[in-house]
Protein backbone atom coordinates (compact mmCIF):
# COMPACT_ATOMS: atom_id res chain seq x y z
CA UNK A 1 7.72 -7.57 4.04
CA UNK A 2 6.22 -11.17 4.60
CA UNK A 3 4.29 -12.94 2.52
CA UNK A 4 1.58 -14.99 4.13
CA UNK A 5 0.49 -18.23 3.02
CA UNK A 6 -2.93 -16.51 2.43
CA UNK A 7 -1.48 -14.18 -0.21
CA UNK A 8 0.34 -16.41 -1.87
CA UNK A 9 -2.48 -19.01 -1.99
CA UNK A 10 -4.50 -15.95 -3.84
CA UNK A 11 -1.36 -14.95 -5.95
CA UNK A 12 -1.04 -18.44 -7.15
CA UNK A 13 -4.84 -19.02 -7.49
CA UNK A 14 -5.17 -15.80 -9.43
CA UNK A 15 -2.27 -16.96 -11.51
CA UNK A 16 -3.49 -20.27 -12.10
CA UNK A 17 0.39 -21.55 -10.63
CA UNK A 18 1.27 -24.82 -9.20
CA UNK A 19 3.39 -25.14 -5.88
CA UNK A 20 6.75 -25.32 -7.58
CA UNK A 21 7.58 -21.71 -7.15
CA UNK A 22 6.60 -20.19 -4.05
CA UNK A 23 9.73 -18.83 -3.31
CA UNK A 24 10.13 -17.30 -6.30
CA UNK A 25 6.59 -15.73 -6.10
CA UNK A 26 6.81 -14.74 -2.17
CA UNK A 27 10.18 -13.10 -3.47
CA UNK A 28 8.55 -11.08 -5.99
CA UNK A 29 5.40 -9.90 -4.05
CA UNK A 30 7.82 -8.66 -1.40
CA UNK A 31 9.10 -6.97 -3.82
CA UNK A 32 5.89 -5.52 -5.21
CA UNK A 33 4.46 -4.59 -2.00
CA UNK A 34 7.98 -2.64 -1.26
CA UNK A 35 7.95 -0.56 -4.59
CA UNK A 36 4.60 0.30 -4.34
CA UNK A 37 4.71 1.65 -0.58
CA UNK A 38 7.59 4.07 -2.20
CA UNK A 39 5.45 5.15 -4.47
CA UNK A 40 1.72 5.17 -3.02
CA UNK A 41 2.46 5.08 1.01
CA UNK A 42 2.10 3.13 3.80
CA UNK A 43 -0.75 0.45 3.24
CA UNK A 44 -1.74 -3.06 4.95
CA UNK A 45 -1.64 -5.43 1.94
CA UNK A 46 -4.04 -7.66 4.37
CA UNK A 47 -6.63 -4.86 4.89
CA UNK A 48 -6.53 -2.88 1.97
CA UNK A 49 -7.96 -4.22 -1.23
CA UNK A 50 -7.12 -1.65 -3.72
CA UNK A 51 -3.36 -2.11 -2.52
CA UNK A 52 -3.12 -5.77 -2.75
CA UNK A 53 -4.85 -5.84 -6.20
CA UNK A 54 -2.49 -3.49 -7.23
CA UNK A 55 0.37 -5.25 -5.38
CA UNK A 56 -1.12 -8.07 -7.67
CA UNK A 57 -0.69 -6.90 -11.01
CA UNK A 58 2.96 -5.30 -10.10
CA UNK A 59 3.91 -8.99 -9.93
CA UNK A 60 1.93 -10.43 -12.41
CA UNK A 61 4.15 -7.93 -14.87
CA UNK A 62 7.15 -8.93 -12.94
CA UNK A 63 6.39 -12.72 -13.17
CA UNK A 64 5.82 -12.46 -16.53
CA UNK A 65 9.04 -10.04 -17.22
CA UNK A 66 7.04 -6.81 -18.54
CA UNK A 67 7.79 -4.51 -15.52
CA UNK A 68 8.72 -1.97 -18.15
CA UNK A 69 5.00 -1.55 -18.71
CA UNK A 70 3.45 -1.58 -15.14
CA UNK A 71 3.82 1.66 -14.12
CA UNK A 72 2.19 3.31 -17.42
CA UNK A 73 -0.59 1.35 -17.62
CA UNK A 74 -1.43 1.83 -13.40
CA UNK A 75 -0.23 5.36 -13.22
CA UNK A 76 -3.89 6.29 -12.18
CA UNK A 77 -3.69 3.52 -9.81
CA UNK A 78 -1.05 4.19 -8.41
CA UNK A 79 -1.58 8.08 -8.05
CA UNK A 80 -5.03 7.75 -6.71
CA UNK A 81 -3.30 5.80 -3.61
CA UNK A 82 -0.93 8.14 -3.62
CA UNK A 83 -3.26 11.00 -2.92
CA UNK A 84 -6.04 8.97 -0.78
CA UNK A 85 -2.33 8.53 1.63
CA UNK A 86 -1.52 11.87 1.61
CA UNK A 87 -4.87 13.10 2.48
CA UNK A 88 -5.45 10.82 5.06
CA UNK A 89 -2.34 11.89 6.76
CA UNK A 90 -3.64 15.78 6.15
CA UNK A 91 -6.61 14.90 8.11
CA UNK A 92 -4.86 13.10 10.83
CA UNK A 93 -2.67 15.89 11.24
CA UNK A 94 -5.64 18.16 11.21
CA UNK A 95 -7.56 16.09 14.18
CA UNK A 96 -4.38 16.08 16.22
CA UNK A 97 -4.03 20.10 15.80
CA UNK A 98 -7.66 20.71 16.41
CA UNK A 99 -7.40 18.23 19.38
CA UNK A 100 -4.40 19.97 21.41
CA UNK A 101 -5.54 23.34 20.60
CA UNK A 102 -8.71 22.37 22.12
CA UNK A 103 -7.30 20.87 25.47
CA UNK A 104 -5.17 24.05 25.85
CA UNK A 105 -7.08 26.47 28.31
CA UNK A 106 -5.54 29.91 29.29
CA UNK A 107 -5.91 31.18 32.48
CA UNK A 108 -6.05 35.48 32.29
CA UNK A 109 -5.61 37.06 36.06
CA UNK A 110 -6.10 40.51 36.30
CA UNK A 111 -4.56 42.39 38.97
């Protein structure tokens, strides 16, 4: 995953950091932004807020070496992504079902 200036900007900004470890920090939110699609599914850290705040605190405990206590203290967090993906994918399957079995036409000739 790459970091864009833009996120880091906001990562640092958030973090009150200076420009002496971007690296470091792009490093880490890759990292954050990996573990979390494991665990809550495919999301846009550009487009989707709740991810990127999320993504946001992951590293914020990782920057700050407490990743020991991330996950129990986001569980709900990350869960609730978790099950807003899983739905969403339940209804896209759902609209593609509905919309083949409503292009399919049979044709009945009686002799």
């Amino acid at each position: 995953m790459t970091i864009t200036d833009e996120i880091l900007t906001e990562f640092k900004e958030r973090m009150h950091l200076g420009n002496h470890e971007d690296s470091n920090l792009r490093r880490i939110l890759s990292a954050s932004v990996k573990a979390l699609r494991r665990s809550c599914g495919d999301y846009d850290l550009v487009i989707d807020e709740e991810f990127k705040e999320l993504v946001f605190e992951r590293s914020r405990y990782v920057y700050n070496d407490a990743l020991e206590y991330f996950e129990t203290n986001f569980l709900s967090q990350i869960n609730g992504l978790a099950i807003d993906k899983a739905l969403e994918e339940i209804v896209l399957e759902d609209d593609t079902t509905t919309t083949t079995t409503s292009t399919t036409t049979t044709t009945t000739t009686v002799i």
